[in-house]
C-alpha atoms as a PDB file:
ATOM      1  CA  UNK A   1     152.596  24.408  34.665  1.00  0.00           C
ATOM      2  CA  UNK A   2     153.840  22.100  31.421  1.00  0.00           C
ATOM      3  CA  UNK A   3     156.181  20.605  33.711  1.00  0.00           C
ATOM      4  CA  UNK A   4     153.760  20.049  36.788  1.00  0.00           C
ATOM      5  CA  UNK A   5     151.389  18.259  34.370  1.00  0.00           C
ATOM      6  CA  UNK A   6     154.211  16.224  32.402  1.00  0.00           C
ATOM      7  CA  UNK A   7     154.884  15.190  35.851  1.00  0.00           C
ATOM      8  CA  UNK A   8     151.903  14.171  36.650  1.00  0.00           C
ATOM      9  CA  UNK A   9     151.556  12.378  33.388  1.00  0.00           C
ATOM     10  CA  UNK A  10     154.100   9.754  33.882  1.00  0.00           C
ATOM     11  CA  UNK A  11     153.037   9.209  37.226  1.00  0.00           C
ATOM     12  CA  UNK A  12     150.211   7.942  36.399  1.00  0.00           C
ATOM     13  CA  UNK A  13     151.379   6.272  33.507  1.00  0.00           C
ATOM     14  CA  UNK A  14     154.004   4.651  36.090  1.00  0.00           C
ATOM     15  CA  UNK A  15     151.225   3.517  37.864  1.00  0.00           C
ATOM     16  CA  UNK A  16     149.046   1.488  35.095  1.00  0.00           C
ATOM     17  CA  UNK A  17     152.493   0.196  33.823  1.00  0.00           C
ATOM     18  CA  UNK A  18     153.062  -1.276  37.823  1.00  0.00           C
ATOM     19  CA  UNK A  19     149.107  -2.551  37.684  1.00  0.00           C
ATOM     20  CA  UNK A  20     149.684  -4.515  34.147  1.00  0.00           C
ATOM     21  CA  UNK A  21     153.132  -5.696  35.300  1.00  0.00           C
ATOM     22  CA  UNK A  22     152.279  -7.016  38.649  1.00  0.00           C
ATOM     23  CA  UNK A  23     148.676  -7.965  37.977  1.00  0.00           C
ATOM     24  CA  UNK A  24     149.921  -9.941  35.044  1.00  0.00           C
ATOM     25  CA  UNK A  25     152.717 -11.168  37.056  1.00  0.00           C
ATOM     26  CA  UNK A  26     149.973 -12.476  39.148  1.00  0.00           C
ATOM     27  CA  UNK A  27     147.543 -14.063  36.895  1.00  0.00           C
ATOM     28  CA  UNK A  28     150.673 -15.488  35.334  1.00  0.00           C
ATOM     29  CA  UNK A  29     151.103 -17.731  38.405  1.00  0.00           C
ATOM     30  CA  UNK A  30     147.781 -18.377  38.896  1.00  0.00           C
ATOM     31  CA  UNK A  31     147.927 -20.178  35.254  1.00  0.00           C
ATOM     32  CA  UNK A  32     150.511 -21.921  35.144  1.00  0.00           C
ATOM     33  CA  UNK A  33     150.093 -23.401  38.754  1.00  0.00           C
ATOM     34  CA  UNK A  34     147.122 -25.907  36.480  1.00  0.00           C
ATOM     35  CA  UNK A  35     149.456 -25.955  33.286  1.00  0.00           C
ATOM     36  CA  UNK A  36     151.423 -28.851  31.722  1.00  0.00           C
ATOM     37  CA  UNK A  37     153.795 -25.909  30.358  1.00  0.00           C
ATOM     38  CA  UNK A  38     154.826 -23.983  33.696  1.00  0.00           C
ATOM     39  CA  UNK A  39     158.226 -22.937  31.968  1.00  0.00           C
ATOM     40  CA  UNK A  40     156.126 -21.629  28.514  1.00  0.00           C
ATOM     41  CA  UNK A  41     154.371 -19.754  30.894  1.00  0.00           C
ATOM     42  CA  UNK A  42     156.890 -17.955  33.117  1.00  0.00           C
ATOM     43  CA  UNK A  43     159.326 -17.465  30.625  1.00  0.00           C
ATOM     44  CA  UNK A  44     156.921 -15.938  28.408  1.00  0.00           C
ATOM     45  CA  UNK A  45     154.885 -13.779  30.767  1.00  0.00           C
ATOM     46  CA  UNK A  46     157.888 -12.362  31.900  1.00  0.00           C
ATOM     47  CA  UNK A  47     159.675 -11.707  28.572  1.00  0.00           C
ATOM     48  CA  UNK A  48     156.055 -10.115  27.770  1.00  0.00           C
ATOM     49  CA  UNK A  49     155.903  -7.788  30.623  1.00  0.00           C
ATOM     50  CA  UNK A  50     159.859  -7.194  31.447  1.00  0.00           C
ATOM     51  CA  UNK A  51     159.808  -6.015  27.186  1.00  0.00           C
ATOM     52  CA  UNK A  52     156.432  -3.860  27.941  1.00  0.00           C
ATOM     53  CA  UNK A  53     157.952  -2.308  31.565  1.00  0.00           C
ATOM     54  CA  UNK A  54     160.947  -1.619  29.249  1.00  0.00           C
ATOM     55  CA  UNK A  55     160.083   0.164  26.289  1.00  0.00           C
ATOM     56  CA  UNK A  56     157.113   1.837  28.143  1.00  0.00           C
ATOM     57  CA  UNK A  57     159.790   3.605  30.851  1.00  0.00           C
ATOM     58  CA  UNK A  58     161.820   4.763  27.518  1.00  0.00           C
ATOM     59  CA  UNK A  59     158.890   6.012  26.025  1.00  0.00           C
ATOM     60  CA  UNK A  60     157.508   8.196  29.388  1.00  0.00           C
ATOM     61  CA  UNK A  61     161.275   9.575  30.212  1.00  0.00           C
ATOM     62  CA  UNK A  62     162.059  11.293  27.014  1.00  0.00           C
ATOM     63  CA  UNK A  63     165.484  12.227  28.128  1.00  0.00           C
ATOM     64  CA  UNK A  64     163.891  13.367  31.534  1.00  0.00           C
ATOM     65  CA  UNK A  65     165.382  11.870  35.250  1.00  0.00           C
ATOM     66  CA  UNK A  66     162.526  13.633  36.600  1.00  0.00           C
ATOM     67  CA  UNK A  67     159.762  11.576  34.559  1.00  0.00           C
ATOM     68  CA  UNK A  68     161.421   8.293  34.714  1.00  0.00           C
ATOM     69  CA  UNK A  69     161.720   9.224  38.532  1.00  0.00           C
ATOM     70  CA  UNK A  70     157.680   9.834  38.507  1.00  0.00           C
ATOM     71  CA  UNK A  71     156.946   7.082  36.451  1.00  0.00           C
ATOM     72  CA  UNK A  72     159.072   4.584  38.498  1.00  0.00           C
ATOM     73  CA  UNK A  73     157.673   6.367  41.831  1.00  0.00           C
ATOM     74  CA  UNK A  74     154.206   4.927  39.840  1.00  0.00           C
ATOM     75  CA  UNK A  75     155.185   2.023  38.779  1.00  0.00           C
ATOM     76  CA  UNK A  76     155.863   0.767  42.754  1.00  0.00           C
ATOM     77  CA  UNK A  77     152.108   2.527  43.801  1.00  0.00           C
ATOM     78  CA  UNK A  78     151.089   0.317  41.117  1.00  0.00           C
ATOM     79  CA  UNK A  79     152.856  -2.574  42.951  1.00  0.00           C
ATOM     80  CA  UNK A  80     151.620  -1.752  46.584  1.00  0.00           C
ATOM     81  CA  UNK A  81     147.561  -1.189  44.862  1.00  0.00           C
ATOM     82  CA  UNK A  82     147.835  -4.973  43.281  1.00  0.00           C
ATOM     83  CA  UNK A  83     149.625  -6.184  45.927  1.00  0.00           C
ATOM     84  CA  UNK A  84     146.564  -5.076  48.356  1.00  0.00           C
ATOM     85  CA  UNK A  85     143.733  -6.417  45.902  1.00  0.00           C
ATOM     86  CA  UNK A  86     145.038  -9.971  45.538  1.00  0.00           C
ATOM     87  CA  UNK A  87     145.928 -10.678  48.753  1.00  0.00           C
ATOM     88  CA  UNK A  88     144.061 -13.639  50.452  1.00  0.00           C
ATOM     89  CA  UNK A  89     141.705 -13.281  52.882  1.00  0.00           C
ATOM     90  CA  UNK A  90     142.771 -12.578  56.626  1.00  0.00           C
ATOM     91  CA  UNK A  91     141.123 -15.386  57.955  1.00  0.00           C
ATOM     92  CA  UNK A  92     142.404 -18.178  55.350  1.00  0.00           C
ATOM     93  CA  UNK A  93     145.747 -19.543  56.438  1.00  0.00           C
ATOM     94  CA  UNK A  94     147.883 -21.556  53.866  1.00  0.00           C
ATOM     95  CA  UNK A  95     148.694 -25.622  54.127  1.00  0.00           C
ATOM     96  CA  UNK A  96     152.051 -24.410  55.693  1.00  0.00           C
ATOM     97  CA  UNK A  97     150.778 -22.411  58.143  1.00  0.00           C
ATOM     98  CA  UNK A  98     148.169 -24.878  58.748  1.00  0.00           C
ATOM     99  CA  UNK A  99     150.927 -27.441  59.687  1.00  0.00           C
ATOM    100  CA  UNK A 100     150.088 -29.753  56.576  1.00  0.00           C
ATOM    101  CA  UNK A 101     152.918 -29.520  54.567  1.00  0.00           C
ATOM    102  CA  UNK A 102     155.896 -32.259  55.282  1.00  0.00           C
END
């Protein structure tokens, strides 16, 4: 039963560590496309959330394949749910799939 729930633990710690990383992978992006410092941005979003991913998957394995499997397992649920709630519309096609773009 400690195991099951252990288990369960990291996977859904897996999973908020997948929502911060990609949702702040995506808002990210979405900043620096209006910044004068796109570089400031990427680099340091991503040192910010690879050094977060990082330590976070050390901290939830404790010496465990099983937990770093659940939490990674999470992590890419996380991925798929952020993936699904910023996607754009179905009906709004992009400038290159519009033809617009030389």
């Amino acid at each position: 039963m400690r195991e099951a729930s252990i288990l369960a633990f990291a996977l859904l710690a897996g999973i908020l560590l997948g929502t911060i990383f990609y949702g702040g992978l995506w808002w990210t992006i979405r900043r620096s496309a209006s910044s004068k410092n796109l570089g400031a941005w990427l680099v340091g979003g991503f040192l910010l959330r690879a050094t977060m991913a990082v330590s976070s998957f050390y901290l939830v394995a404790r010496d465990d394949w099983r937990s770093l499997a659940a939490c990674l397992l999470g992590f890419l649920i996380g991925r798929i749910a952020v993936t699904w709630l910023t996607r754009a519309p179905p009906d709004t096609k992009t400038r290159f799939a519009q033809g617009t773009v030389p």
